[in-house]
Protein backbone atom coordinates (compact mmCIF):
# COMPACT_ATOMS: atom_id res chain seq x y z
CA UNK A 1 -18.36 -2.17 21.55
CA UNK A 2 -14.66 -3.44 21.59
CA UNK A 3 -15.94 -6.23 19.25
CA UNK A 4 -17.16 -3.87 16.66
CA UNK A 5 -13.91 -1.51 17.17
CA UNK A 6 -12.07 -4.71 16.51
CA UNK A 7 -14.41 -5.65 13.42
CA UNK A 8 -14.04 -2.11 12.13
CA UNK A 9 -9.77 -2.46 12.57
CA UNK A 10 -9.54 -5.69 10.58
CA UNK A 11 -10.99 -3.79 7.35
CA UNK A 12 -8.64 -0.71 8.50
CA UNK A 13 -5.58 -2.96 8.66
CA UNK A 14 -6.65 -4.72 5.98
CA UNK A 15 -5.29 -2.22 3.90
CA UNK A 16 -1.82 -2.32 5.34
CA UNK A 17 -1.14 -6.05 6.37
CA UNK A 18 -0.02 -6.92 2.61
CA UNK A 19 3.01 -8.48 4.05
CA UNK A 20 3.70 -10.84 1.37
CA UNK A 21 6.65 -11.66 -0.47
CA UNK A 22 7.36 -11.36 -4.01
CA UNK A 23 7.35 -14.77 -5.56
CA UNK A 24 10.21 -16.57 -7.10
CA UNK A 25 8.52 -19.37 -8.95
CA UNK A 26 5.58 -19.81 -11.48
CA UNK A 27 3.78 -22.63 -12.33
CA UNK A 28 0.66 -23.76 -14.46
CA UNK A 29 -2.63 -22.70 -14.17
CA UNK A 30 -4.25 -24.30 -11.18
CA UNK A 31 -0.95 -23.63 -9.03
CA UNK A 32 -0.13 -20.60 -6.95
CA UNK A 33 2.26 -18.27 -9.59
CA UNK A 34 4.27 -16.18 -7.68
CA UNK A 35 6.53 -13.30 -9.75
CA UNK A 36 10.15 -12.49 -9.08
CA UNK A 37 12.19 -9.54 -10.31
CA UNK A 38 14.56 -11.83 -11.95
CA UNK A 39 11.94 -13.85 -13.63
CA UNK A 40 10.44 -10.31 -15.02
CA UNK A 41 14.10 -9.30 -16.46
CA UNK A 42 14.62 -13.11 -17.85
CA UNK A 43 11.42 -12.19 -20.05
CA UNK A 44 12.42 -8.74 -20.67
CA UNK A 45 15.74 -9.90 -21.91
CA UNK A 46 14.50 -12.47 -24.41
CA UNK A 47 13.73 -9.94 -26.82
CA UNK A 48 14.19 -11.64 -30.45
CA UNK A 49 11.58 -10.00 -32.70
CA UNK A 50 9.80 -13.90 -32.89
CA UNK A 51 9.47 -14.23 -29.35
CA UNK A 52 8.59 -10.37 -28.86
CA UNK A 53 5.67 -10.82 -31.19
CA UNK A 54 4.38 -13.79 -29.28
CA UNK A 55 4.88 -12.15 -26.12
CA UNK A 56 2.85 -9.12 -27.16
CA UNK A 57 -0.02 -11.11 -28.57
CA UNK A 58 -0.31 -13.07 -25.27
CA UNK A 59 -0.13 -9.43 -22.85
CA UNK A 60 -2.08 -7.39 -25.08
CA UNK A 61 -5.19 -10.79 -24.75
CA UNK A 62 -4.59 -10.90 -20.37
CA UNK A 63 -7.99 -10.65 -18.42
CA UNK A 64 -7.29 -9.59 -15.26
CA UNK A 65 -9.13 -9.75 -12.29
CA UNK A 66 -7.76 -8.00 -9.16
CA UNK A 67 -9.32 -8.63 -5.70
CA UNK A 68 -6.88 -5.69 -3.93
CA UNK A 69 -7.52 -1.80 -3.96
CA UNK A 70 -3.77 -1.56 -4.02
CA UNK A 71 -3.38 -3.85 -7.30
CA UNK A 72 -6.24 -2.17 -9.39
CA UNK A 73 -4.96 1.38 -8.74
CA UNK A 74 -1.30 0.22 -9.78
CA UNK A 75 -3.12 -1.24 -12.67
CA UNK A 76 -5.10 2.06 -13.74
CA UNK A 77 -1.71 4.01 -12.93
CA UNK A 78 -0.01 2.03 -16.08
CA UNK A 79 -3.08 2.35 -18.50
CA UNK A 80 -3.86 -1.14 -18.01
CA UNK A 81 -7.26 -0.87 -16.89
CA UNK A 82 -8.62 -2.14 -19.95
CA UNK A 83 -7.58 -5.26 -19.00
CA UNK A 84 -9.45 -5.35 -15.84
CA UNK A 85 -12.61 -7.51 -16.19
CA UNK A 86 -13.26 -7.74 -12.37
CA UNK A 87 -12.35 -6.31 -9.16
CA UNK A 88 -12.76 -6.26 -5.62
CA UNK A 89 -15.77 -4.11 -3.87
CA UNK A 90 -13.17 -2.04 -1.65
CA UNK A 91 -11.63 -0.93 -5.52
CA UNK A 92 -12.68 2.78 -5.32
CA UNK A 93 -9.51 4.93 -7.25
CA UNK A 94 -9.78 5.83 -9.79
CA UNK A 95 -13.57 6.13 -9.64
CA UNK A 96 -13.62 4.39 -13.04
CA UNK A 97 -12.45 1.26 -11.14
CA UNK A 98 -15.94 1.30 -9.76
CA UNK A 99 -17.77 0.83 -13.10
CA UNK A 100 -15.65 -2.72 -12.96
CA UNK A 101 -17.79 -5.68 -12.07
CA UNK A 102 -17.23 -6.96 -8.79
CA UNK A 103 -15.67 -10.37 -8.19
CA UNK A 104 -15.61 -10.01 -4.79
CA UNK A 105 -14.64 -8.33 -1.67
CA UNK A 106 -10.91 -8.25 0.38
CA UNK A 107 -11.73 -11.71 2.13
CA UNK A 108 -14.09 -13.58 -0.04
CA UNK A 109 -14.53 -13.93 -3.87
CA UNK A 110 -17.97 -14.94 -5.76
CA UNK A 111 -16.22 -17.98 -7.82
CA UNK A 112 -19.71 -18.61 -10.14
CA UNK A 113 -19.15 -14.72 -10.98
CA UNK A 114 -14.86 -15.36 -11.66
CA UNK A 115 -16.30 -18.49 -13.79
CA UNK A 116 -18.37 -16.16 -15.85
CA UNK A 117 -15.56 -13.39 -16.03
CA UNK A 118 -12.60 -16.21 -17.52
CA UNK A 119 -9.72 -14.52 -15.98
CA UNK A 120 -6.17 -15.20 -17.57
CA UNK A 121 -4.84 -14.38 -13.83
CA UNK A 122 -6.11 -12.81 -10.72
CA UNK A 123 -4.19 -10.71 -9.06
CA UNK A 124 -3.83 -10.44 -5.13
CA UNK A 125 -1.75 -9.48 -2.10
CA UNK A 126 -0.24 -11.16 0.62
CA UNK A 127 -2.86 -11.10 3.75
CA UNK A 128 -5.51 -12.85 0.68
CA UNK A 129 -3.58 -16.36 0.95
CA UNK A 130 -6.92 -18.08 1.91
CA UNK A 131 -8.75 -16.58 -1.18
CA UNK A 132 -5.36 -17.61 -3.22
CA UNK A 133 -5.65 -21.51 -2.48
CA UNK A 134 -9.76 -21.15 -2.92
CA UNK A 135 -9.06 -19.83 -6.12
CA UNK A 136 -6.08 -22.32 -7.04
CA UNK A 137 -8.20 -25.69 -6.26
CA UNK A 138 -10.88 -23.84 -8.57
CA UNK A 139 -7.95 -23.94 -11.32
CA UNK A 140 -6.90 -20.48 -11.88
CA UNK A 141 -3.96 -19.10 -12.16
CA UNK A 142 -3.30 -16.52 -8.95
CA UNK A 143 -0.25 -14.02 -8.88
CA UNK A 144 0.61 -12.54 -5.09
CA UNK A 145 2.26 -9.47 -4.80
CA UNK A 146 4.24 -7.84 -1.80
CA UNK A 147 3.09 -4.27 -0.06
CA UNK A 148 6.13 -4.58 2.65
CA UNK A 149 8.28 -2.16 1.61
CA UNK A 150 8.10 1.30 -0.14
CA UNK A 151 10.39 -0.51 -2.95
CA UNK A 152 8.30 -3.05 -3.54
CA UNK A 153 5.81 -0.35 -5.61
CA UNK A 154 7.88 0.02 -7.86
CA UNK A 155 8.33 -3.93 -8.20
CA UNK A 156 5.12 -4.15 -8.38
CA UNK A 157 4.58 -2.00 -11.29
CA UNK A 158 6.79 -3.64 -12.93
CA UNK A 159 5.60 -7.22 -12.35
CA UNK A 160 2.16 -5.51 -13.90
CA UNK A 161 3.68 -3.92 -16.44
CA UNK A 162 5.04 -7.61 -17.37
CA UNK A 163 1.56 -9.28 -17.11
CA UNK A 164 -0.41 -6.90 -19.16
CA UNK A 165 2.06 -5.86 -22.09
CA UNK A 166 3.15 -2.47 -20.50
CA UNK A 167 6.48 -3.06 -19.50
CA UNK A 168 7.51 0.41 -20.52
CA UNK A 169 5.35 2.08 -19.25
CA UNK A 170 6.15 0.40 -15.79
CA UNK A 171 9.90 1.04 -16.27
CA UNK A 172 8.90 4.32 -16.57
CA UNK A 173 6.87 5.35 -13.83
CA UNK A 174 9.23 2.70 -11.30
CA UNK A 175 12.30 5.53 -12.33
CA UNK A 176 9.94 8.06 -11.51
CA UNK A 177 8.74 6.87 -8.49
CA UNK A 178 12.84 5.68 -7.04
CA UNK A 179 14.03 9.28 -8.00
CA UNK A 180 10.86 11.34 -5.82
CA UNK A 181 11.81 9.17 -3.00
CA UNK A 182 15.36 9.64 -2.93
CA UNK A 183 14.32 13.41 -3.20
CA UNK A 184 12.33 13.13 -0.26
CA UNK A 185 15.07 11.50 1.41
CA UNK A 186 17.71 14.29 0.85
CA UNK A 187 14.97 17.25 1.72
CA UNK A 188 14.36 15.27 4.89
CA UNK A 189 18.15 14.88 5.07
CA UNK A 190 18.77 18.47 5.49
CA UNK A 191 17.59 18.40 9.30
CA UNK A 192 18.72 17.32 12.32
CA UNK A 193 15.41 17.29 13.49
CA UNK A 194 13.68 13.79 13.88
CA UNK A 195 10.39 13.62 16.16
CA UNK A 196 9.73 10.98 18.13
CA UNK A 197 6.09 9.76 16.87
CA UNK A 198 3.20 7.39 17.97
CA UNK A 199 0.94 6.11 15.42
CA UNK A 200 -2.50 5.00 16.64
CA UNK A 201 -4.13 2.47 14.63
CA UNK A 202 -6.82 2.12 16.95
CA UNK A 203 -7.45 3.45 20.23
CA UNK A 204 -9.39 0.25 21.90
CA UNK A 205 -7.44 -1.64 22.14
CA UNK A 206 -4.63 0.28 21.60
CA UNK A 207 -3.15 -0.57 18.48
CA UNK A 208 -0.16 0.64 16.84
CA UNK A 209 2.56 0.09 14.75
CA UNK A 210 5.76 -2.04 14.98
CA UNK A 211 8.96 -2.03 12.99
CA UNK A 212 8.05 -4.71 10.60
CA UNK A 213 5.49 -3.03 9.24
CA UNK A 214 5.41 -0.79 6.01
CA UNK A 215 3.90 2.26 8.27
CA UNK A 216 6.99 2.19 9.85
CA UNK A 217 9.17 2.78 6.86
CA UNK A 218 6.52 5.25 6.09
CA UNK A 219 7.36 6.95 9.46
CA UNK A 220 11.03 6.72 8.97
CA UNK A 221 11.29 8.19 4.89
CA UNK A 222 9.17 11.18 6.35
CA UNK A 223 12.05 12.01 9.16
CA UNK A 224 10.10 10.46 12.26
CA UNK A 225 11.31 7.86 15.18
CA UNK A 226 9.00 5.44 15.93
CA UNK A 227 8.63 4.74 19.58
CA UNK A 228 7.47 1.25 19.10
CA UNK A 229 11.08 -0.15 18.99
CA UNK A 230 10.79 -3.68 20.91
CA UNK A 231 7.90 -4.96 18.77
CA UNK A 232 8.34 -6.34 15.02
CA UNK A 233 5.35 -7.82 14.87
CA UNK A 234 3.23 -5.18 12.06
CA UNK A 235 0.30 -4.19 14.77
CA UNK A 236 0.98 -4.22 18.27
CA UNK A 237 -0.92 -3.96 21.47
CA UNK A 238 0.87 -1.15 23.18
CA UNK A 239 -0.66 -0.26 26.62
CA UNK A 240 -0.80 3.22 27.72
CA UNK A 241 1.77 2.99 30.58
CA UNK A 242 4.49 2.49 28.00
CA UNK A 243 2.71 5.12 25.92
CA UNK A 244 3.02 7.50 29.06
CA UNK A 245 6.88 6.76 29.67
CA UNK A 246 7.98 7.15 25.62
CA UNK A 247 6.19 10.51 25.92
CA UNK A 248 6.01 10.90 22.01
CA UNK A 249 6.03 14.35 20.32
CA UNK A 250 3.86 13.88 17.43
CA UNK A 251 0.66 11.44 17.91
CA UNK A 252 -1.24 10.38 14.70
CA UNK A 253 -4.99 8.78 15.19
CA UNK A 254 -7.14 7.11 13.19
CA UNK A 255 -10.09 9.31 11.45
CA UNK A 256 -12.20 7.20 13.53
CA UNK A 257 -11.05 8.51 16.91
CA UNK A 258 -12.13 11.48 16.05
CA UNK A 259 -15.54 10.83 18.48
CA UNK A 260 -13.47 9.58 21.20
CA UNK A 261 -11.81 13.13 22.59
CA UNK A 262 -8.72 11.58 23.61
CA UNK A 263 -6.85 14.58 23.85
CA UNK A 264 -8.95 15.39 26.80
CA UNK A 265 -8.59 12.03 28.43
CA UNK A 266 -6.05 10.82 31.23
CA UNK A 267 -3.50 9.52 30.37
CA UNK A 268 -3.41 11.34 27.15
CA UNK A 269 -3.45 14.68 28.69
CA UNK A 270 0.08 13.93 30.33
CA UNK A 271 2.19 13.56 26.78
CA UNK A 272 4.07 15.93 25.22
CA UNK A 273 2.44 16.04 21.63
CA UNK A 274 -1.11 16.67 23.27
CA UNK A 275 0.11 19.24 25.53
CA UNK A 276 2.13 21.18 22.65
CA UNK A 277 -0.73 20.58 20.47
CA UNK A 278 0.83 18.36 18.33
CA UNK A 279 -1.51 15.39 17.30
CA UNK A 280 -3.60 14.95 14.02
CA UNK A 281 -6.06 12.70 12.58
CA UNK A 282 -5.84 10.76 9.39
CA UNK A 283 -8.23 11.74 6.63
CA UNK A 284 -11.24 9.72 6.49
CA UNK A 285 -10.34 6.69 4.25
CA UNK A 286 -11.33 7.86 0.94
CA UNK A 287 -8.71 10.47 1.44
CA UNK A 288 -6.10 8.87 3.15
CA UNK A 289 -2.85 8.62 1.35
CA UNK A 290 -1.43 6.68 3.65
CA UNK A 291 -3.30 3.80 3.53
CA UNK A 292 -2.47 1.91 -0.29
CA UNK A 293 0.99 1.35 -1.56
CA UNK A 294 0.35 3.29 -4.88
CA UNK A 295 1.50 6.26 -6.63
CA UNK A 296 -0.25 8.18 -4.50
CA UNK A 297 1.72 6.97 -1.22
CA UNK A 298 3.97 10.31 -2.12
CA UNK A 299 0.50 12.52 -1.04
CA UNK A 300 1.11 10.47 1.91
CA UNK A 301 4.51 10.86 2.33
CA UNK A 302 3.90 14.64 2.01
CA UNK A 303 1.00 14.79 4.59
CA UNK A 304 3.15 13.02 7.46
CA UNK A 305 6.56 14.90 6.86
CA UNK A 306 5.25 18.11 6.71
CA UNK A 307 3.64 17.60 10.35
CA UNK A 308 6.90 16.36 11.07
CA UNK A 309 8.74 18.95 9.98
CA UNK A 310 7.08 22.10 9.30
CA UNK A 311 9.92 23.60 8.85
CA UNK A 312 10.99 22.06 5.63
CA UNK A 313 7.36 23.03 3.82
CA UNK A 314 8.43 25.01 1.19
CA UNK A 315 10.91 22.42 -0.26
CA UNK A 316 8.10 19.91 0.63
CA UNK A 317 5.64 21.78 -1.35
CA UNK A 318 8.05 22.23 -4.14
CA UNK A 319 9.16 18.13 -4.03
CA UNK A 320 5.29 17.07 -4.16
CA UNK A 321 4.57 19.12 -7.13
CA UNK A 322 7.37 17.79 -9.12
CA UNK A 323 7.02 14.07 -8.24
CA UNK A 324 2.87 14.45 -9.09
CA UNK A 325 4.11 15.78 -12.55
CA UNK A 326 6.77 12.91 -13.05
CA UNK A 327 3.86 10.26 -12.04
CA UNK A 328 1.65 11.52 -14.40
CA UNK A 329 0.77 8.83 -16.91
CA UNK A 330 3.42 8.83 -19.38
């Protein structure tokens, strides 16, 4: 049983362990191209009306193939799916990205079916290195992105917006995107209130989350304290004696604990956020926000401060109606 809990967390975690770092050099195809912020505003500023033309005409022709849920989303977000000719089989949002054919999955890629697709670039994220140097001895040209940092969204767009002719679009919805977080920020700002919170990622073993990790920034915009302080490696074992002395006041599980009735369990029974009732369940994983660094990270954002501080949920209610109307496609 712990072998299939453990099979079942490396998909789970797959989602969040896109520790990468944005690239600072690019090469030809057949080497690994990594992006850079300052390589993106080098080509932005080279805007004669020669070069712009050329530029354009390149964009506007990429095929893209994107092997990362997170990548394909940020894609559709921009209007740039239609340069999606293949994508991953864990690519489920928008539902249209379904409709894609499927060059593979999170950890492997069918390379006869890439062959057949003639990508310009493929597109992954940090945690897909093996699949990266597969693809680059198979002599395409692969771009990694980061997922580390809430920031790095917005980077992201924007290194997307640069490989598939919507730069403005990009600019756009990275503004957007900056100004509902600093929003967030000063609602959450406004108390002095900051629970202490535990954040299962699997209950056997116990799993959770450490400070280098980008559920931990997560934890932190939304007005929390992570307990996990002497760990910065992403995923932690965490046994439950330390669990028992931190004596957290919020506890987040996994959907998948659901079954498990640890609130009913020693040593469980014994904390603080079970005994005051104060312990959710993510959604299952079509629903969870929490999960991709998209857009949609805000509905995230919104789900854990709000259980964090219930007290701010009118302004909270008010902030995630204005930031889904300033990331609508623009």
């Amino acid at each position: 049983m712990k072998f299939v809990y453990a099979l079942l967390l490396a998909v789970v975690v797959a989602h969040f362990c896109h520790s990468e770092a944005l690239a600072e050099e690019s090469a030809v195809r057949g080497q690994s191209t990594t992006v850079s912020i300052r390589n993106i505003r080098a080509v932005a500023a080279d805007s004669s009306p020669a070069t712009q033309a050329q530029n354009d005409k390149t964009l506007r022709a990429a095929r893209i193939v994107s092997l990362a849920p997170s990548n394909t989303e940020l894609l559709f977000s921009l209007g740039a799916e239609k340069s999606l000719v293949g994508v991953s089989t864990y690519c489920d949002f928008p539902p249209e990205a379904t409709k894609i054919e499927k060059a593979g999955s999170f950890v492997s890629v069918n390379i006869e079916r890439v062959v057949r697709l003639k990508p310009d670039t493929i597109i992954l994220v940090k945690g897909q290195e093996a699949l990266g140097s597969l693809l680059k001895h198979k002599g395409f040209k692969v771009i990694i992105l980061s997922n580390d940092h809430l920031s790095q969204i917005p980077a992201n767009l924007i290194a997307l917006g640069a490989a598939t002719g919507k730069q403005k679009e990009a600019q756009q919805l990275a503004q957007a995107f900056n100004e509902s977080i600093a929003n967030l920020k000063a609602i959450i700002a406004k108390t002095k209130s900051k629970p202490r919170i535990f954040l299962c990622v699997w209950p056997e073993p116990l799993l959770t989350v450490g400070t280098d990790s980008f559920l931990n920034e997560l934890i932190v915009t939304a007005g929390g304290i992570n307990i996990v302080t002497q760990s910065t490696k992403g995923y932690p074992h965490y046994s439950l004696e330390k669990l028992v002395l931190a004596n957290p006041e919020l506890i987040i599980f996994p959907f998948e604990a659901k079954e498990s009735l640890l609130p009913q369990k020693s040593p469980w029974t014994s904390l603080k956020a079970i005994k005051q009732k104060r312990y959710y369940y993510l959604p299952n994983q079509k629903d969870d926000r929490l999960s991709r660094p998209t857009l949609r990270i805000t509905e995230g954002l919104y789900w854990l401060a709000i259980k964090l501080h219930p007290e701010l949920e009118t302004e909270l209610q008010t902030w995630l109606s204005d930031t889904k109307k300033k990331l609508a496609r623009l």
